[in-house]
Protein backbone atom coordinates (compact mmCIF):
# COMPACT_ATOMS: atom_id res chain seq x y z
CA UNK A 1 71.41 37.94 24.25
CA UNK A 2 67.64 36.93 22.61
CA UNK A 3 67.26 35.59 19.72
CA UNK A 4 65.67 39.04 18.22
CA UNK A 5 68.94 41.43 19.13
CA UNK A 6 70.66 38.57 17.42
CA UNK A 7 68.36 38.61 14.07
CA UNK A 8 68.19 42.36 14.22
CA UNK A 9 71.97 43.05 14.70
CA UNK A 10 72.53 42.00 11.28
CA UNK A 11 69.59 44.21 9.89
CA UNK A 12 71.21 47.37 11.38
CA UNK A 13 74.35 46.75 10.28
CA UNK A 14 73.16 46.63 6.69
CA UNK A 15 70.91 49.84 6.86
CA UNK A 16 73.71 51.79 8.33
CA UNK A 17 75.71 50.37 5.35
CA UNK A 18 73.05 51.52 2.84
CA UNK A 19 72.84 54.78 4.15
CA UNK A 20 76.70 55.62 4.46
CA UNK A 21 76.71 54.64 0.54
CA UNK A 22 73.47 56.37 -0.32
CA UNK A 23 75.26 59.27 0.86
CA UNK A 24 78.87 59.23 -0.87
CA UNK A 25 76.92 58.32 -4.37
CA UNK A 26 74.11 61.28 -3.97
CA UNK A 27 77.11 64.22 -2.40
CA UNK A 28 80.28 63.76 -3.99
CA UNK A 29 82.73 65.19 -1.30
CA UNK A 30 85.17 66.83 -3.60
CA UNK A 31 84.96 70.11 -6.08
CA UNK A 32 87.98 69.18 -7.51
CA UNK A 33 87.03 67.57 -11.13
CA UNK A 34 90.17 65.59 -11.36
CA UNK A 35 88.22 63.36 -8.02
CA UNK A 36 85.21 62.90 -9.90
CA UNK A 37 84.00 60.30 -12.33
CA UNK A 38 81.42 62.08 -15.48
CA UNK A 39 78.66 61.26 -14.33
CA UNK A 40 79.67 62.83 -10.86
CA UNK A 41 80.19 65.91 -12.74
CA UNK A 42 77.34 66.17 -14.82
CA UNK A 43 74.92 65.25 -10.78
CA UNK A 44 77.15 68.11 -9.89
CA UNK A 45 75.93 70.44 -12.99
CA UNK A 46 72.22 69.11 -12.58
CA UNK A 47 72.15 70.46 -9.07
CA UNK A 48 73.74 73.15 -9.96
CA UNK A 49 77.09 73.43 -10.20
CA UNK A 50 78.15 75.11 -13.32
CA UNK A 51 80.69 77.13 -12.60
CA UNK A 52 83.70 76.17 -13.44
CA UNK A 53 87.43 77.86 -12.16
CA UNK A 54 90.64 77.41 -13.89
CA UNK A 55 93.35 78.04 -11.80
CA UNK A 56 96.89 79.24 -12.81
CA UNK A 57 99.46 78.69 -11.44
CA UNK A 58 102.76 78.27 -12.59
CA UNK A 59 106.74 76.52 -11.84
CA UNK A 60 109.29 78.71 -10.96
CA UNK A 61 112.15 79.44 -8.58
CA UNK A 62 110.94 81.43 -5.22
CA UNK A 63 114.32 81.52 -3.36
CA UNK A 64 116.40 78.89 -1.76
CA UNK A 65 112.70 78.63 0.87
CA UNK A 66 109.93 77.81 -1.34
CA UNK A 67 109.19 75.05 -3.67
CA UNK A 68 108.95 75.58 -7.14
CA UNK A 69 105.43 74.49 -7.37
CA UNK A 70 104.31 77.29 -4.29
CA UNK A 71 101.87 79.52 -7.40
CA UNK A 72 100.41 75.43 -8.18
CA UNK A 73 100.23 74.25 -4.86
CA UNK A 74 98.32 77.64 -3.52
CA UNK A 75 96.14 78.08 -6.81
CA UNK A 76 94.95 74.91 -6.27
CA UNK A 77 94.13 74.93 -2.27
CA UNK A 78 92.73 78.44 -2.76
CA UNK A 79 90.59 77.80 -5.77
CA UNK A 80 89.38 74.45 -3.53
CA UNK A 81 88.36 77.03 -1.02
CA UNK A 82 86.73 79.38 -3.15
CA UNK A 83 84.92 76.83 -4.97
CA UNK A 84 83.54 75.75 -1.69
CA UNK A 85 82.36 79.02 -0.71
CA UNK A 86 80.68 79.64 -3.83
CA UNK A 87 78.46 76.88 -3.69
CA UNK A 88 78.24 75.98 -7.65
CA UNK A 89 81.07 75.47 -8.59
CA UNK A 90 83.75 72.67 -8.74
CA UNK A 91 87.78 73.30 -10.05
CA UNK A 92 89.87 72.31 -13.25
CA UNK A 93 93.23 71.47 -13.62
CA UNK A 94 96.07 73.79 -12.78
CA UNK A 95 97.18 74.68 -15.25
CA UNK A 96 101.44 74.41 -14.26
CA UNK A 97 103.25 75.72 -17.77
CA UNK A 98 102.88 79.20 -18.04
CA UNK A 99 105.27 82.22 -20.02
CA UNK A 100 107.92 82.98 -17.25
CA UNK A 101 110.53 85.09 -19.88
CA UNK A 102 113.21 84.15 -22.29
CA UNK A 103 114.68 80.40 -22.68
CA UNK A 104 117.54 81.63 -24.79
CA UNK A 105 119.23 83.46 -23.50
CA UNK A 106 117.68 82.78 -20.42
CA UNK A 107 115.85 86.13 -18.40
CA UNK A 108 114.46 86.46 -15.26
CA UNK A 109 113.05 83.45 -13.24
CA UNK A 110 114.45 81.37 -16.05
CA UNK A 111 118.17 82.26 -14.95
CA UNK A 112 117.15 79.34 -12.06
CA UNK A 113 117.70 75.61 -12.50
CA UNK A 114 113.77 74.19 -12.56
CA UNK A 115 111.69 76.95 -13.68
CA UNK A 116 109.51 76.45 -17.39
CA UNK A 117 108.56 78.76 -19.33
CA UNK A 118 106.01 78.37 -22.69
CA UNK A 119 105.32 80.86 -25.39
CA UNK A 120 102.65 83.14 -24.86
CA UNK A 121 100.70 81.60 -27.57
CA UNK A 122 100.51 78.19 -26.42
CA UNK A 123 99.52 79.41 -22.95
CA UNK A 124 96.43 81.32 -24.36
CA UNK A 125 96.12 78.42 -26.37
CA UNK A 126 95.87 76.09 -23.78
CA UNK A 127 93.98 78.02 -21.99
CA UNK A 128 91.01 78.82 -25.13
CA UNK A 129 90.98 74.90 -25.63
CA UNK A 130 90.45 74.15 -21.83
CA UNK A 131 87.45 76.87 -21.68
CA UNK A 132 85.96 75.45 -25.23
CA UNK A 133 86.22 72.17 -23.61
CA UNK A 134 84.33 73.06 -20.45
CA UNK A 135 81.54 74.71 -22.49
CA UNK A 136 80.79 72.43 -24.54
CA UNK A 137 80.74 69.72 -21.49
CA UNK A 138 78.28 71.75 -20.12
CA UNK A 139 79.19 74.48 -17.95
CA UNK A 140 77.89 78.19 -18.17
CA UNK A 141 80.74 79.92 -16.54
CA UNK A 142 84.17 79.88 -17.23
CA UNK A 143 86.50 80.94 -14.64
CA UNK A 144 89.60 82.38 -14.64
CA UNK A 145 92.09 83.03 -11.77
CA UNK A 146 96.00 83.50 -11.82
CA UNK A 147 98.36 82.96 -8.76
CA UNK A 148 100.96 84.78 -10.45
CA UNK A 149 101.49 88.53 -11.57
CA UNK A 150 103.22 88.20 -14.90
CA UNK A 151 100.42 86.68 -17.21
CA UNK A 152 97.50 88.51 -15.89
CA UNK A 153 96.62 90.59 -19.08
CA UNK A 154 96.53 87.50 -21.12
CA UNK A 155 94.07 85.91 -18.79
CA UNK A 156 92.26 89.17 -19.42
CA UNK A 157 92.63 88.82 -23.66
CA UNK A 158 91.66 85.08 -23.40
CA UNK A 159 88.58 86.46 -21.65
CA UNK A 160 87.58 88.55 -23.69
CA UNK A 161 88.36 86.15 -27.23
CA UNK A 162 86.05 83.64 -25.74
CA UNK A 163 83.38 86.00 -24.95
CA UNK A 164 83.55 87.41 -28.34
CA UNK A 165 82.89 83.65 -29.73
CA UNK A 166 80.23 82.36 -27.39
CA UNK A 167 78.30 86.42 -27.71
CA UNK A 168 75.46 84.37 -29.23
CA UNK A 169 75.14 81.69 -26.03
CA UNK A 170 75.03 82.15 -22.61
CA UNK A 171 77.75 80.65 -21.96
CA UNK A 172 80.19 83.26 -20.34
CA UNK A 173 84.38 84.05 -19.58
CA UNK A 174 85.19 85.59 -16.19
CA UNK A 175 89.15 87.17 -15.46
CA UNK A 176 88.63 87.67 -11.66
CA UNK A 177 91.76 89.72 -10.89
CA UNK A 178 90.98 90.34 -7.68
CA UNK A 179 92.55 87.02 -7.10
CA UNK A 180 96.33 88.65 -7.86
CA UNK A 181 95.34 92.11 -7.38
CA UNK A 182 94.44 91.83 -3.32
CA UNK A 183 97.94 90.17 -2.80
CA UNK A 184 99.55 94.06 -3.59
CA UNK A 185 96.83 96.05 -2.17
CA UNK A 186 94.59 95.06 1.11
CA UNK A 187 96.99 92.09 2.02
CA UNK A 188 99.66 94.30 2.42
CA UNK A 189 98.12 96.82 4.05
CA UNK A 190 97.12 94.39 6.45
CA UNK A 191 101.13 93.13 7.08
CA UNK A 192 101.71 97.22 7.07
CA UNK A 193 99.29 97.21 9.91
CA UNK A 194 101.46 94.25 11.53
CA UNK A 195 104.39 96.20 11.83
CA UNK A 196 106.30 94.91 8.36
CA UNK A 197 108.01 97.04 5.86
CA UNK A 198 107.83 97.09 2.09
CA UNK A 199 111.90 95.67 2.25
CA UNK A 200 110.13 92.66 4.49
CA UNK A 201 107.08 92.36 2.20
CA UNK A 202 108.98 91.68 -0.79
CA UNK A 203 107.40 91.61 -4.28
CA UNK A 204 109.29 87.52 -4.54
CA UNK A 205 109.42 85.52 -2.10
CA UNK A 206 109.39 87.63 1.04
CA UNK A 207 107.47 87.25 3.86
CA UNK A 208 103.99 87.76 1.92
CA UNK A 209 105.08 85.05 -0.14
CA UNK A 210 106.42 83.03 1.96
CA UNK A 211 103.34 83.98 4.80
CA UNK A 212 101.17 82.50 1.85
CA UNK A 213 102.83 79.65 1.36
CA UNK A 214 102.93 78.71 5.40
CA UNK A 215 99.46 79.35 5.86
CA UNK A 216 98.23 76.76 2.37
CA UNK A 217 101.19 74.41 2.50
CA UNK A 218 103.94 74.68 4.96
CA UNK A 219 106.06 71.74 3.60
CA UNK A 220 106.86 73.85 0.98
CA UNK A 221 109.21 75.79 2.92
CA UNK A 222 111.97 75.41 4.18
CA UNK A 223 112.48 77.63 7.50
CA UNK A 224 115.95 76.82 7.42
CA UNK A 225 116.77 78.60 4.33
CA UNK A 226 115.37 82.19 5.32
CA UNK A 227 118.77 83.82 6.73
CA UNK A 228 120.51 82.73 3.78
CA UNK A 229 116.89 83.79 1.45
CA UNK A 230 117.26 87.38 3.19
CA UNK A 231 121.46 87.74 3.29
CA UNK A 232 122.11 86.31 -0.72
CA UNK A 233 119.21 88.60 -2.32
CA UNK A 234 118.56 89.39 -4.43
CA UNK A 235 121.50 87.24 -6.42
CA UNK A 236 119.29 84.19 -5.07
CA UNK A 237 115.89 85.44 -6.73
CA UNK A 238 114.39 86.77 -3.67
CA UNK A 239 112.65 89.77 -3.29
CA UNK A 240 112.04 90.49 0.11
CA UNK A 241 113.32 89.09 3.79
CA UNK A 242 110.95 85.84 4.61
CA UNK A 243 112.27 85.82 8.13
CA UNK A 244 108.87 87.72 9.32
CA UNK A 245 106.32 85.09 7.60
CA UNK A 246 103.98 83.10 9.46
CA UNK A 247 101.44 81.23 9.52
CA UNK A 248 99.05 83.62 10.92
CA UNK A 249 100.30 86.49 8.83
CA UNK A 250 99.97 84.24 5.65
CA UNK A 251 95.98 83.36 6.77
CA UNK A 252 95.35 87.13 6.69
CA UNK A 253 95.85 87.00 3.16
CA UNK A 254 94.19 83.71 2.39
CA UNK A 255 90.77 85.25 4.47
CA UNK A 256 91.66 87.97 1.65
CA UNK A 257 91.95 86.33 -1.92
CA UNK A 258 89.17 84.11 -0.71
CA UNK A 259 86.23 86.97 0.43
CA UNK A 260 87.72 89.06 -2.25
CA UNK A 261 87.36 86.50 -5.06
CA UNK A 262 84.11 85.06 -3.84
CA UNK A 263 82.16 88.18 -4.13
CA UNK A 264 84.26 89.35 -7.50
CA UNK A 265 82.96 86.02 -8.97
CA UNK A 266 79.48 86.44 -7.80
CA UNK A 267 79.16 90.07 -9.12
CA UNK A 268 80.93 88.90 -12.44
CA UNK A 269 78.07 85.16 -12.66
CA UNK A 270 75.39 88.00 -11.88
CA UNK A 271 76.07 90.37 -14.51
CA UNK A 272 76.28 87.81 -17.24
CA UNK A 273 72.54 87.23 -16.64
């Protein structure tokens, strides 16, 4: 080897170094603020990004086959995806306590060892001071999307509170229920289509749920719990019979909530200007 390849392997070494961290400092790989430092966030806002999507999610039983984190686990990877679609936007928190029924005596989900529940005033609570928070650091839109059906209308009140306050800014509140609502309309249509019935489909933890879960986390499930998920309901909190879930059938309706949310929130960022 000459004495130049030796001088100059050195050289290359340490541009390709340079560049490789020139890169990670000026694109910041993740949308998800929890990865970021501040000042990542506010290089994010300057180029752009600043939208901002609180997802909702929520802890409670799903049957003997899903975790009791499934509504966090899939608000989270969905939002991730949606975020990424979008462009401009990066994704808060999820926010994991939500109003699942009566503690005493206990009602509904909260008959199941592991589910919380919190009042509906400290949800919307939470949920106003999260929003303030992210206006005044800076972003313009204020996302909100729900994984779970019982708490949509007070996504929809907080919405419309905070748009009463910030009337005079241009800061904005968006309740994109197309997120929930295309889980009970096109997505089952589309498991119709695949030959399921409404007694497969469930409303809890059937196989649209448990599809769902498969196709954003599948070690969530546990496959060998559906015969007893489908035989014990609905004593067991199921809803459904999650023997016909997939993962295939469960990317149907992630293609869904994703295209479907996308455009709601791009129609909803329009109008406010």
């Amino acid at each position: 080897m000459t004495l130049r390849r030796l001088l100059a392997r050195p050289l290359i070494v340490a541009c390709a170094a340079w560049l490789l961290h020139a890169a990670a400092i000026a694109a910041p790989a993740s949308v998800f603020l929890e990865d970021l430092t501040w000042p990542e966030v506010r290089d994010a806002q300057r180029a752009g990004k600043t939208t901002i999507i609180i997802p909702v999610g929520g802890t409670e039983q799903s049957g003997p086959q899903l975790a009791l984190g499934k509504h966090n686990v899939r608000a989270q990877i969905l939002a991730g995806r949606i975020a990424e679609a979008l462009g401009n936007a990066l994704v808060a928190p999820v926010v994991s306590y939500v109003p699942e029924g009566s503690i005493t005596p206990p009602a509904g989900h909260m008959r199941f060892p592991g589910t919380i529940s919190i009042p509906d005033a400290a949800f919307q609570g939470l949920l106003d001071g999260a929003a303030r928070s992210f206006k005044q650091g800076g972003f313009v839109d204020v996302v909100l999307i729900g994984d779970h059906g019982g708490y949509q209308s007070q996504l929809k009140t907080v919405a419309q509170r905070l748009n009463q306050a910030w009337a005079a800014t241009l800061a904005r509140a968006h309740f994109i229920d197309d997120y929930y609502r295309v889980t009970q309309t096109e997505y089952v249509k589309a498991l119709k289509a695949k030959g399921l019935s409404d007694a497969q489909i469930g409303v809890h933890a059937g196989s649209s749920d448990t599809a769902l879960m498969l196709a954003t986390d599948a070690s969530r499930v546990r496959p060998d719990q559906y015969a007893s998920a489908a035989r014990e309901a609905p004593a067991n909190g199921v809803n459904g019979d999650p023997r016909q879930a997939s993962v295939a059938l469960g990317q149907i309706g992630v293609d869904l909530i994703v295209s479907h949310t996308v455009a709601a929130i791009r129609q909803a960022t329009a109008a406010r200007q």
